[in-house]
PDB file of N, CA and C in Angstrom:
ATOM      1  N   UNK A   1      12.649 -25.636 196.306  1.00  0.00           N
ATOM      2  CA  UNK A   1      13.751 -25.403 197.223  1.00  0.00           C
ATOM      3  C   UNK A   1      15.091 -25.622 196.533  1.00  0.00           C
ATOM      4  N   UNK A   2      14.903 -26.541 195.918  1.00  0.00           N
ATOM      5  CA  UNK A   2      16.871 -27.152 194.812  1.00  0.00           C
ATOM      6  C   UNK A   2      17.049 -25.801 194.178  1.00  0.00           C
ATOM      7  N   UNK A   3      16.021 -25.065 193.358  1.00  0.00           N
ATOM      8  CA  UNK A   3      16.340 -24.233 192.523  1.00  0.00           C
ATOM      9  C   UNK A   3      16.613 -22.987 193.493  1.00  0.00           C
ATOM     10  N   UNK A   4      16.120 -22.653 194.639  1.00  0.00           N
ATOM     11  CA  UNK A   4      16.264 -21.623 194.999  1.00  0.00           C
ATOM     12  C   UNK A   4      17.636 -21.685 195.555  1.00  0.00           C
ATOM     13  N   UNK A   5      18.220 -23.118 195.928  1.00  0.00           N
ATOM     14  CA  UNK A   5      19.560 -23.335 196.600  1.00  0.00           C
ATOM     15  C   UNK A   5      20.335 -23.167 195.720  1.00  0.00           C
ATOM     16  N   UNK A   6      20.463 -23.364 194.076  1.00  0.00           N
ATOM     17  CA  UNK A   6      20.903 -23.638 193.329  1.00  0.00           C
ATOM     18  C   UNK A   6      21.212 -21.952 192.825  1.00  0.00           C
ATOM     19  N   UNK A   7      20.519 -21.497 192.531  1.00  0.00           N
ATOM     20  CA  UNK A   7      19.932 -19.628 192.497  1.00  0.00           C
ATOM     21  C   UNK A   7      21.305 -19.119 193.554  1.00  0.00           C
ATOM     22  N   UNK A   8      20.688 -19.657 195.296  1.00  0.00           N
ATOM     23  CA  UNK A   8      21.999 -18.965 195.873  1.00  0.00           C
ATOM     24  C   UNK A   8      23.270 -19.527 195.495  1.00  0.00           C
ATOM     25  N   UNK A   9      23.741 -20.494 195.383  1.00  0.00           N
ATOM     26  CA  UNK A   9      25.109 -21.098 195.431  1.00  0.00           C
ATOM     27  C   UNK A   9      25.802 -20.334 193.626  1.00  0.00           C
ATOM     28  N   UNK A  10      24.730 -20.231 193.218  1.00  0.00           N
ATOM     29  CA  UNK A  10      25.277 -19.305 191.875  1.00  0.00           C
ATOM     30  C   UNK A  10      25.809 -18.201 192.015  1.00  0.00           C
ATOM     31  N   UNK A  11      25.043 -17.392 192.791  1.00  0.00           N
ATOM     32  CA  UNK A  11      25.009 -15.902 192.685  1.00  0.00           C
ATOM     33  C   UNK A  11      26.108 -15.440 194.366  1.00  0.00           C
ATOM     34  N   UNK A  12      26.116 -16.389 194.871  1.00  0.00           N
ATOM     35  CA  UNK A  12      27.187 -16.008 196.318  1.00  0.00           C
ATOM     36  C   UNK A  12      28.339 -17.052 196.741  1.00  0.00           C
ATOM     37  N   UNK A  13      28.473 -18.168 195.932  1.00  0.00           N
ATOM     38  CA  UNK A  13      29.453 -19.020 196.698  1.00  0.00           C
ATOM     39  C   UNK A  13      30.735 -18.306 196.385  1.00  0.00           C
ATOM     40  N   UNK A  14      31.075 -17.945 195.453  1.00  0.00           N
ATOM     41  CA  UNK A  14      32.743 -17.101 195.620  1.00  0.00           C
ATOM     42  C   UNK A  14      32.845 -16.240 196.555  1.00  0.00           C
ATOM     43  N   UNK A  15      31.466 -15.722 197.423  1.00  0.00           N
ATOM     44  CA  UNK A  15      31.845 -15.173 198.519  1.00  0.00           C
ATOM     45  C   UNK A  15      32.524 -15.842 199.568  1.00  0.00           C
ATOM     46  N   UNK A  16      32.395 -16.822 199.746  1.00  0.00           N
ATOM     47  CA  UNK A  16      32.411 -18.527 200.368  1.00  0.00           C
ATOM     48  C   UNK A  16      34.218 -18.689 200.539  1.00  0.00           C
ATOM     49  N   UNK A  17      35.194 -18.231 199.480  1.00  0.00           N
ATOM     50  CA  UNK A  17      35.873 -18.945 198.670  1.00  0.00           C
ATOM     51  C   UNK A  17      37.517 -18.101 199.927  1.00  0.00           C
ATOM     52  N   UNK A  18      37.235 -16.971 200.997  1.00  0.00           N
ATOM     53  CA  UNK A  18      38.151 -16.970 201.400  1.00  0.00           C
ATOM     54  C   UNK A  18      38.309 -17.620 203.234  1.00  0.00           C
ATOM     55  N   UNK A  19      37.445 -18.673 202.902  1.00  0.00           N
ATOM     56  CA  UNK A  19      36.991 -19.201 204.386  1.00  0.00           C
ATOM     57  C   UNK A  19      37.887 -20.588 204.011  1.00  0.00           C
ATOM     58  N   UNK A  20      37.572 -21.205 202.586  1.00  0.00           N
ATOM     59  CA  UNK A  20      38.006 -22.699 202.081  1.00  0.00           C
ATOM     60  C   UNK A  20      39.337 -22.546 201.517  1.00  0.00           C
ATOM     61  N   UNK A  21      39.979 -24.265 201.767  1.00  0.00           N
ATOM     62  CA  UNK A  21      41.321 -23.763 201.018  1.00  0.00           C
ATOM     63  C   UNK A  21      40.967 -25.226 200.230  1.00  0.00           C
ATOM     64  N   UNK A  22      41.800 -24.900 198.704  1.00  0.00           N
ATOM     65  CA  UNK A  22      41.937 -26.324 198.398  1.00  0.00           C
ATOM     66  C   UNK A  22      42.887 -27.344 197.917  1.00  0.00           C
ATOM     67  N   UNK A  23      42.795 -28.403 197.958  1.00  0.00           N
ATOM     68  CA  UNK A  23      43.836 -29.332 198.073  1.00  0.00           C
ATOM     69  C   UNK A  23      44.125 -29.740 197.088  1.00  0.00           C
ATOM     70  N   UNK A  24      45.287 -29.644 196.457  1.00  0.00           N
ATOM     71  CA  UNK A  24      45.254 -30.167 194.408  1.00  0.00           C
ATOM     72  C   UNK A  24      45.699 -31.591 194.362  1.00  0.00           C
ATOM     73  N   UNK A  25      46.640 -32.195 195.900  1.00  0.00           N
ATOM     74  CA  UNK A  25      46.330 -33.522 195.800  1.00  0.00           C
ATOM     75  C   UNK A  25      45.260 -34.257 195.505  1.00  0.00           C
ATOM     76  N   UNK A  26      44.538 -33.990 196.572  1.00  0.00           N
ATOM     77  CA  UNK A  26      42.996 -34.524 196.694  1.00  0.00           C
ATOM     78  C   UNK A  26      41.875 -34.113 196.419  1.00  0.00           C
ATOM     79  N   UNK A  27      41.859 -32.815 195.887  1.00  0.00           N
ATOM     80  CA  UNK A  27      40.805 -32.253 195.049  1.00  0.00           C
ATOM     81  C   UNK A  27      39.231 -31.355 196.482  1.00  0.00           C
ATOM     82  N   UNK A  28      39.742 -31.830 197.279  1.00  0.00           N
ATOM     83  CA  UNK A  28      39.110 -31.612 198.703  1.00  0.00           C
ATOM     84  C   UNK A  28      39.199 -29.887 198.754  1.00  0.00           C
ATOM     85  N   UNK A  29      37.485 -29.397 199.128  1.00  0.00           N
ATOM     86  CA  UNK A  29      37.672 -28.008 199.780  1.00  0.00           C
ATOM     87  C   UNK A  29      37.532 -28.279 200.785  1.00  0.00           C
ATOM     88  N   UNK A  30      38.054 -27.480 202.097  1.00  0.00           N
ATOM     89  CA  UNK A  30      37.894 -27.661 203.477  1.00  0.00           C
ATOM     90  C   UNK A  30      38.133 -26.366 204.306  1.00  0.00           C
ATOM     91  N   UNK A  31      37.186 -26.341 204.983  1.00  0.00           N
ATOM     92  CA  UNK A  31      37.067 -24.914 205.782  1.00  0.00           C
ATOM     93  C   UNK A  31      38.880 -24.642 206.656  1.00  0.00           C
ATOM     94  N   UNK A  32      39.142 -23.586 206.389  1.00  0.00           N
ATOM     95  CA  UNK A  32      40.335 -23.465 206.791  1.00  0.00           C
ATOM     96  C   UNK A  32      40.823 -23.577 208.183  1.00  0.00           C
ATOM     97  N   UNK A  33      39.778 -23.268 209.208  1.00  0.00           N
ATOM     98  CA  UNK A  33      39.853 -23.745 210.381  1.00  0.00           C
ATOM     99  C   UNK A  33      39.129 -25.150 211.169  1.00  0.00           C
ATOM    100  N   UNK A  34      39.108 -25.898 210.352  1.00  0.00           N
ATOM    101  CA  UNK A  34      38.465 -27.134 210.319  1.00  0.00           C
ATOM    102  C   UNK A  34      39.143 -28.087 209.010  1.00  0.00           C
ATOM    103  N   UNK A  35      40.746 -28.077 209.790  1.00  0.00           N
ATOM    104  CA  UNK A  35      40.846 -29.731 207.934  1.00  0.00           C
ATOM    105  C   UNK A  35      40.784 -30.757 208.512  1.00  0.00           C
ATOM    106  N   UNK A  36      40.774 -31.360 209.622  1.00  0.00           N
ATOM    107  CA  UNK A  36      40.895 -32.794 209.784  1.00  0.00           C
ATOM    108  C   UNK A  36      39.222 -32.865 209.827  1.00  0.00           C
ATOM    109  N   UNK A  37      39.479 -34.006 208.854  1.00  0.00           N
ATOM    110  CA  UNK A  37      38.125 -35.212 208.792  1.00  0.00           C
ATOM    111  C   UNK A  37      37.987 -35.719 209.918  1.00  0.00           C
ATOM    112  N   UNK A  38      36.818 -35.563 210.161  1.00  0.00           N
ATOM    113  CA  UNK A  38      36.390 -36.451 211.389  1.00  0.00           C
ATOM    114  C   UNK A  38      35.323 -37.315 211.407  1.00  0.00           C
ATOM    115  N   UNK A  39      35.066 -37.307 209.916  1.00  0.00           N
ATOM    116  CA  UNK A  39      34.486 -38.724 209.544  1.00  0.00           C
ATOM    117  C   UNK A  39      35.067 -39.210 208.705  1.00  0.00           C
ATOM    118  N   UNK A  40      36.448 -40.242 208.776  1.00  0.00           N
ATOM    119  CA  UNK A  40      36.392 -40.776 208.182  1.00  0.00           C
ATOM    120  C   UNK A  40      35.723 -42.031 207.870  1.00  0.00           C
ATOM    121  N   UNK A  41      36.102 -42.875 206.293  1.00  0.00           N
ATOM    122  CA  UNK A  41      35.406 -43.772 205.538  1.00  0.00           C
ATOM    123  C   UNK A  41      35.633 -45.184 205.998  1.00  0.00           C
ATOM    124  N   UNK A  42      34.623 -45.778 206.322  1.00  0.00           N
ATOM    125  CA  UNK A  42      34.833 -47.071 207.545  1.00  0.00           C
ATOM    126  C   UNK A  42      34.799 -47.815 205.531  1.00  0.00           C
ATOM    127  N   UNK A  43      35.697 -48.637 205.448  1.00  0.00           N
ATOM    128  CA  UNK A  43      36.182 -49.789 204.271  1.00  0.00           C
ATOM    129  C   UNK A  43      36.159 -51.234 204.758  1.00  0.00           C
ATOM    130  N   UNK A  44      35.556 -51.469 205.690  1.00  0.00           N
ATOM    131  CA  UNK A  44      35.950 -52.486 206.473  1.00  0.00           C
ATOM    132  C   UNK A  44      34.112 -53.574 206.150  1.00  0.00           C
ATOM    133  N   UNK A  45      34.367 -54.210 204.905  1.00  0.00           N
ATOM    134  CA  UNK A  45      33.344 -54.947 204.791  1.00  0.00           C
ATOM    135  C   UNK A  45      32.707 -55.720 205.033  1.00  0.00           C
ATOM    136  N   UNK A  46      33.252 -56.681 206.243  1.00  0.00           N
ATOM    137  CA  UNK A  46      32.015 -56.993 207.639  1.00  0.00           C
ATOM    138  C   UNK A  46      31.247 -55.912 208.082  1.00  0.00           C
ATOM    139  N   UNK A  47      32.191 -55.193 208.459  1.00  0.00           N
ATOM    140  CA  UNK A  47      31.301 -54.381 210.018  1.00  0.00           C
ATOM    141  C   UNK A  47      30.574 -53.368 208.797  1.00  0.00           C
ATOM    142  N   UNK A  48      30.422 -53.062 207.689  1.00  0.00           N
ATOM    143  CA  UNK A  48      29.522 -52.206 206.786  1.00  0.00           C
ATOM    144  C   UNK A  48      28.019 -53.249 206.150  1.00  0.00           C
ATOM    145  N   UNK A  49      28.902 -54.142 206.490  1.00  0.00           N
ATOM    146  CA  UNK A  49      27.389 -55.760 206.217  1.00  0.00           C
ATOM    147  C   UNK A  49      26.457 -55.699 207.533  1.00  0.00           C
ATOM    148  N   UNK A  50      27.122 -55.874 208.508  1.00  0.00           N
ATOM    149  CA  UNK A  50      26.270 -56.604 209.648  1.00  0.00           C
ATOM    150  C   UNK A  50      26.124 -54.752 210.468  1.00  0.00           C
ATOM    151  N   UNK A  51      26.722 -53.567 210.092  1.00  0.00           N
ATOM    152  CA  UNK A  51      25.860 -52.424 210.661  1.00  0.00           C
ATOM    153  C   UNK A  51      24.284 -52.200 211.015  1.00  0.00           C
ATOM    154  N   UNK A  52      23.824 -51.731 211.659  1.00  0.00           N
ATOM    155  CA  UNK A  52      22.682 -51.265 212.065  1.00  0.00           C
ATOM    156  C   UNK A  52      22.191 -50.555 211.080  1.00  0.00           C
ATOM    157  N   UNK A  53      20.654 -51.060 210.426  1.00  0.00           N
ATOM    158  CA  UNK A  53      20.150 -50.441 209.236  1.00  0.00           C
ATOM    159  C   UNK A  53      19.827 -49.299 209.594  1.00  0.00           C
ATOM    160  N   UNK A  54      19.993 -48.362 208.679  1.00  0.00           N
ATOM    161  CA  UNK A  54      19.568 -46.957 208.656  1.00  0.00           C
ATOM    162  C   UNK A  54      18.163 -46.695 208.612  1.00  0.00           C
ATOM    163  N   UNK A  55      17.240 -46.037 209.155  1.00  0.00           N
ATOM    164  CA  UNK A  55      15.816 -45.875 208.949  1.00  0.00           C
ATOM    165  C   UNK A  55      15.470 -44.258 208.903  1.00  0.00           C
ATOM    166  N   UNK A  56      15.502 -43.889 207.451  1.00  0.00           N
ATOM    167  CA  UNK A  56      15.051 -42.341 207.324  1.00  0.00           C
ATOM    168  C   UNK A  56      13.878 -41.839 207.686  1.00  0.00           C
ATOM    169  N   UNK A  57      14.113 -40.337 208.386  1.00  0.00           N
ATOM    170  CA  UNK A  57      12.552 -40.230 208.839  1.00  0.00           C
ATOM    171  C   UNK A  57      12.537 -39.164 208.381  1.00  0.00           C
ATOM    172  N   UNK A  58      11.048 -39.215 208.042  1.00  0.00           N
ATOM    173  CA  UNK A  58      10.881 -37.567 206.991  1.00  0.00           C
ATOM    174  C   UNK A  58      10.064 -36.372 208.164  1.00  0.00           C
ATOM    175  N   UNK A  59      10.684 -35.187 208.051  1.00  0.00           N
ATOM    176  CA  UNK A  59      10.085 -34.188 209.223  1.00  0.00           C
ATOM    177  C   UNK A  59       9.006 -33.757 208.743  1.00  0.00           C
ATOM    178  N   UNK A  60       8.403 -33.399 209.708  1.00  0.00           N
ATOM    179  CA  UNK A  60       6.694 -32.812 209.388  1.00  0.00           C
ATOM    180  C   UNK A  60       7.257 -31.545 208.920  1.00  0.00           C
ATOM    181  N   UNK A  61       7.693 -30.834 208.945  1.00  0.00           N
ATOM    182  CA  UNK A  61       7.749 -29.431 208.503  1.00  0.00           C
ATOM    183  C   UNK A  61       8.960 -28.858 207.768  1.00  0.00           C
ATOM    184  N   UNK A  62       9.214 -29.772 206.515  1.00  0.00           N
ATOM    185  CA  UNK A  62       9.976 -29.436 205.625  1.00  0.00           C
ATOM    186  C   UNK A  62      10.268 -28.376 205.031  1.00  0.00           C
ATOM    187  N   UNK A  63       9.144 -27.951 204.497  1.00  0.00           N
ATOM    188  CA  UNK A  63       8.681 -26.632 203.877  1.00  0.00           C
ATOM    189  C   UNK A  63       9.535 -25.355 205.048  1.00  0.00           C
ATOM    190  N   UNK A  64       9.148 -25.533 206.648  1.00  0.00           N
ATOM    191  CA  UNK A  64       9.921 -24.487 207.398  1.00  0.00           C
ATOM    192  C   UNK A  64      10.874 -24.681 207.380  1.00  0.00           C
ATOM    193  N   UNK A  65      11.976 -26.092 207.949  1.00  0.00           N
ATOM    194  CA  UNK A  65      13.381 -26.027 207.304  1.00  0.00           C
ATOM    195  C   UNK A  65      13.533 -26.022 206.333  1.00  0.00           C
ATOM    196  N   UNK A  66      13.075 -26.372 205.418  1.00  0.00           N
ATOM    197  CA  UNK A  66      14.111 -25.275 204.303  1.00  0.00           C
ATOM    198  C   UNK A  66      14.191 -23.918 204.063  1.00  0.00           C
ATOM    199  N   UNK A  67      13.455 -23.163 204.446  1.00  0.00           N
ATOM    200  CA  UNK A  67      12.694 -21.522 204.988  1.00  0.00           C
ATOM    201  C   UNK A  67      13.932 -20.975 205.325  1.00  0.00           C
ATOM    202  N   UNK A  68      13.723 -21.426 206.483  1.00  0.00           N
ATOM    203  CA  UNK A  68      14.464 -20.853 207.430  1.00  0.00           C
ATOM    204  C   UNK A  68      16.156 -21.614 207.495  1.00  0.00           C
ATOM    205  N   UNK A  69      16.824 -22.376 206.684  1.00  0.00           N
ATOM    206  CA  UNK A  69      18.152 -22.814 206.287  1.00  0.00           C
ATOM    207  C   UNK A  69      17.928 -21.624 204.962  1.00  0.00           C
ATOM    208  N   UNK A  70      17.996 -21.395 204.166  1.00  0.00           N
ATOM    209  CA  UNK A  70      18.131 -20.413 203.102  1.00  0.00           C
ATOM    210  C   UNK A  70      17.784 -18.919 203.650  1.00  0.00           C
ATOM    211  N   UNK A  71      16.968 -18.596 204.805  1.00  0.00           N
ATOM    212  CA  UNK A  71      16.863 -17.423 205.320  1.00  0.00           C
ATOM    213  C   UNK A  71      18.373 -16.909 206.489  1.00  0.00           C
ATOM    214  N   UNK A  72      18.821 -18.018 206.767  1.00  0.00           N
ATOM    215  CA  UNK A  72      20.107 -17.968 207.569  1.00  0.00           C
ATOM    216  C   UNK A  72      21.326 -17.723 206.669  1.00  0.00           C
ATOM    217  N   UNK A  73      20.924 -18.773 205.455  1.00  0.00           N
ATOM    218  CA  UNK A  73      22.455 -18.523 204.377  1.00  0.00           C
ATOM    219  C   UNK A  73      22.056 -16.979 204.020  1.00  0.00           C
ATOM    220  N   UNK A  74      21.055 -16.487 203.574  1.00  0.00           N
ATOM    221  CA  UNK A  74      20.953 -15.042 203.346  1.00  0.00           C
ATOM    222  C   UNK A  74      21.351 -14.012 204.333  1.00  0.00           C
ATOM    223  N   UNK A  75      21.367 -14.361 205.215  1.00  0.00           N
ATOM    224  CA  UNK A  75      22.075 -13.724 206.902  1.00  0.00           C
ATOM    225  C   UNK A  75      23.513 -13.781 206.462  1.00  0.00           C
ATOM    226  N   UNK A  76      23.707 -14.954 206.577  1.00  0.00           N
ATOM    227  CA  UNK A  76      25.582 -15.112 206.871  1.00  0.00           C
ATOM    228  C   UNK A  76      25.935 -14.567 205.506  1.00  0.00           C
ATOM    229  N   UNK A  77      25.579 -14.488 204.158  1.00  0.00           N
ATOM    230  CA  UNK A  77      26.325 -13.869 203.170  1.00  0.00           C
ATOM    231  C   UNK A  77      26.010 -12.560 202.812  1.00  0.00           C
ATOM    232  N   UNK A  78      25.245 -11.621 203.993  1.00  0.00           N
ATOM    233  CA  UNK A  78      25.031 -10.100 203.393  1.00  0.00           C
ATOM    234  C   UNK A  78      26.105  -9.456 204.331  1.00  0.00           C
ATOM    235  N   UNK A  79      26.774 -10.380 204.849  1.00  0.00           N
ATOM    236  CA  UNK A  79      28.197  -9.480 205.388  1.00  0.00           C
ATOM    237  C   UNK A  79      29.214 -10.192 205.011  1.00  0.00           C
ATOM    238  N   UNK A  80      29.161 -10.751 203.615  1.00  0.00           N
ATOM    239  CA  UNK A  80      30.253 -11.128 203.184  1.00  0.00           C
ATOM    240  C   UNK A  80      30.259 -10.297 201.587  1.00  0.00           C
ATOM    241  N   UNK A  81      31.512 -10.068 201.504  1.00  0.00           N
ATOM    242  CA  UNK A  81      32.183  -9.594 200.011  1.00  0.00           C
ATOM    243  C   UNK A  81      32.958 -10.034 198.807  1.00  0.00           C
ATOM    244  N   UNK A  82      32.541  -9.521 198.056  1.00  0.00           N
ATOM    245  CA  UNK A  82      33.692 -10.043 196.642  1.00  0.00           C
ATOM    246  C   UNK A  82      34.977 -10.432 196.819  1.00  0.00           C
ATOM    247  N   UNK A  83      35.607 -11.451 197.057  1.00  0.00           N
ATOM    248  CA  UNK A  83      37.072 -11.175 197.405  1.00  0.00           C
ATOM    249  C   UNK A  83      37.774 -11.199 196.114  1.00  0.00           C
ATOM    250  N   UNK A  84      38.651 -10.290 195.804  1.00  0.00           N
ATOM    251  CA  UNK A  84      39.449  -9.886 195.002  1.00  0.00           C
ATOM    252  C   UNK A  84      41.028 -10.504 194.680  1.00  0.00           C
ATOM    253  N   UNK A  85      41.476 -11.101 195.408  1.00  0.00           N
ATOM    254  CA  UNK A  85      42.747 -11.891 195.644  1.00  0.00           C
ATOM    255  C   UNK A  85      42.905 -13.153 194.649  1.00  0.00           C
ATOM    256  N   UNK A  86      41.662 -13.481 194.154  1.00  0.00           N
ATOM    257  CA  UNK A  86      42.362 -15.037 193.821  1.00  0.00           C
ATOM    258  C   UNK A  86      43.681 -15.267 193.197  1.00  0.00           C
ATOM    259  N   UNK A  87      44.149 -16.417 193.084  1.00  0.00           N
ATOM    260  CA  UNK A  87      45.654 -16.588 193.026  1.00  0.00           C
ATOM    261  C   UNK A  87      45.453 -17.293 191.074  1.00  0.00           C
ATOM    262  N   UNK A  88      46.498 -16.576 190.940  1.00  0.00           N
ATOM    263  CA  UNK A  88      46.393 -17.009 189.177  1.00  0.00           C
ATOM    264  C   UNK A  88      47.777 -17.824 188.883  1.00  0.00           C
ATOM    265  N   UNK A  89      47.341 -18.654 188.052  1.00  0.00           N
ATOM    266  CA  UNK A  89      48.409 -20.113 188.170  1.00  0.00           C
ATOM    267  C   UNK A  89      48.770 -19.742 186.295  1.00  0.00           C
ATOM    268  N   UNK A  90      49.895 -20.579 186.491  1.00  0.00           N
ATOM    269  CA  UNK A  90      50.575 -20.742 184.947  1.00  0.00           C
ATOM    270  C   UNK A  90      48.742 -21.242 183.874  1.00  0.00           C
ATOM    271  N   UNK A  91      49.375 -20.630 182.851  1.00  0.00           N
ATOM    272  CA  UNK A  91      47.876 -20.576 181.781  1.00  0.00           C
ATOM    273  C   UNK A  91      47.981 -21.993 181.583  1.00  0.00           C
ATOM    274  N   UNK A  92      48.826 -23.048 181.584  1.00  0.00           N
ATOM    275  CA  UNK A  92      48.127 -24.483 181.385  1.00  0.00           C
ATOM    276  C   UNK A  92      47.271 -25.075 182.007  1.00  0.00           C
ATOM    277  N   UNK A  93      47.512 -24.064 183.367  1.00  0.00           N
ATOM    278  CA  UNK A  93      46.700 -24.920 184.919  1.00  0.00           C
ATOM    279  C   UNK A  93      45.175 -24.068 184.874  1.00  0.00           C
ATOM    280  N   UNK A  94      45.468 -22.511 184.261  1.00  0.00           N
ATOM    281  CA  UNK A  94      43.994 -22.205 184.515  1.00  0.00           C
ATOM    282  C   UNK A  94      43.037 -22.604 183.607  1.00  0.00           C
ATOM    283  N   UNK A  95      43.670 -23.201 182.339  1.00  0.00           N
ATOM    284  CA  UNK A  95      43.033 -23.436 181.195  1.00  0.00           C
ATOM    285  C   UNK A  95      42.537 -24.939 182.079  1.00  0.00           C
ATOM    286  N   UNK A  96      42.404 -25.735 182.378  1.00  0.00           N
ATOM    287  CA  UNK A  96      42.050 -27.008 183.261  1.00  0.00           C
ATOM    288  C   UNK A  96      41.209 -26.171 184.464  1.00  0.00           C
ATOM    289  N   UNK A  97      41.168 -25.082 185.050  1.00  0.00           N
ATOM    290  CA  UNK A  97      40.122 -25.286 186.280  1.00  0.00           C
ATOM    291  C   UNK A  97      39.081 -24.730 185.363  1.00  0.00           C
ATOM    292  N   UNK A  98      37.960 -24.862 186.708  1.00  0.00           N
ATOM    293  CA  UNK A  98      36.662 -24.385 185.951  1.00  0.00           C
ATOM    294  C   UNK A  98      36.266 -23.549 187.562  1.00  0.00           C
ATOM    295  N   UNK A  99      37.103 -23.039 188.474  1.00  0.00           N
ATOM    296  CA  UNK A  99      36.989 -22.255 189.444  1.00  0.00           C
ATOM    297  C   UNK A  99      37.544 -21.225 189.704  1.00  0.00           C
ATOM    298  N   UNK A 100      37.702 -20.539 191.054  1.00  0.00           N
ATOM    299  CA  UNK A 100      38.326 -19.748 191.499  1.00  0.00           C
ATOM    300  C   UNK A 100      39.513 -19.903 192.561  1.00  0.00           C
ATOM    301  N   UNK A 101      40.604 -19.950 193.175  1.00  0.00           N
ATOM    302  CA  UNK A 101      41.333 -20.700 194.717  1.00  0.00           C
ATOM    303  C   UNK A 101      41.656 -19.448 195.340  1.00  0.00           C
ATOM    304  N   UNK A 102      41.842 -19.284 196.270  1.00  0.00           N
ATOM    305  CA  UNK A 102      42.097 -18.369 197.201  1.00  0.00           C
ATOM    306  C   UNK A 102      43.541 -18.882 197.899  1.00  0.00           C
ATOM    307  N   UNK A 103      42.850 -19.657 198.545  1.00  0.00           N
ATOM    308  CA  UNK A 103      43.786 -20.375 200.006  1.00  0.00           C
ATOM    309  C   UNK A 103      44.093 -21.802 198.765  1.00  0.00           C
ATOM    310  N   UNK A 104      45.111 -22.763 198.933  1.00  0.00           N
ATOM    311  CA  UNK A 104      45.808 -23.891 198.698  1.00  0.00           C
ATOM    312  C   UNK A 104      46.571 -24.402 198.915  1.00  0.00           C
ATOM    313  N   UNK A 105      46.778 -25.653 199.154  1.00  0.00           N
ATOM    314  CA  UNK A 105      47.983 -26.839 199.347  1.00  0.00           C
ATOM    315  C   UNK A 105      48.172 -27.855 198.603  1.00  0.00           C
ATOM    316  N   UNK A 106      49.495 -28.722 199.405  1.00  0.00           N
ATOM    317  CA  UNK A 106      49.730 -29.864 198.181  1.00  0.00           C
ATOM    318  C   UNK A 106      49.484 -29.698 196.399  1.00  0.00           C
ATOM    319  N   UNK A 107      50.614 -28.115 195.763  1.00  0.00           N
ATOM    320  CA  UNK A 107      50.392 -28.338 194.823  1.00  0.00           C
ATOM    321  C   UNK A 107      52.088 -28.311 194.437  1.00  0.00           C
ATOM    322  N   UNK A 108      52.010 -29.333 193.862  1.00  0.00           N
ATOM    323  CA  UNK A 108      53.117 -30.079 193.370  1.00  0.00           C
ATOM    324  C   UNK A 108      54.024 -29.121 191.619  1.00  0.00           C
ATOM    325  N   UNK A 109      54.990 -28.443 191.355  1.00  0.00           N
ATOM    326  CA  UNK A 109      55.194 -28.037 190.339  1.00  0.00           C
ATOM    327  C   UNK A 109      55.887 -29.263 189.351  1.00  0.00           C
TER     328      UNK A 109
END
């Protein structure tokens, strides 16, 4: 299943890339109609001590979710396209990414 996720996120996530914008403060992608966190990070080291232990439970039918989660991402990305737009930055800055940006904020000259 990793490799086959790994397979898609190779071959289609720049399809992905005009939904996310990203943040050069914080290095954060975030769906463009969805930026506020709404989980944020509880730091508060009592109440992360004395929390309610977590107890993982493993599903009987793994093998079908994951099936059928990779049969859905194959749904949602055969009506998506190459987007052609990305935004090209001074050659010091592209020589430092190792991506593509579309959408962005907080970038500081």
């Amino acid at each position: 299943y990793i490799v086959q996720v790994m397979d898609f996120i190779l071959e289609h996530a720049h399809k992905f890339l005009p939904y996310y914008e990203f943040d050069f403060q914080t290095g954060d992608w975030n769906h463009f109609e969805n930026q506020e966190n709404n989980h944020p990070i509880n730091l508060d080291f009592d109440e992360v001590i004395n929390a309610e232990k977590f107890v993982q439970s493993q599903p009987d039918n793994c093998e079908n979710i994951y099936k059928n989660c990779l049969d859905q991402a194959y749904k949602l990305v055969s009506d998506l396209q190459t987007p052609e737009n990305f935004v090209v930055f001074e050659s010091k800055l592209e020589d430092l990414m190792f991506f593509y940006v579309i959408r962005y904020i907080n970038r500081h000259e």
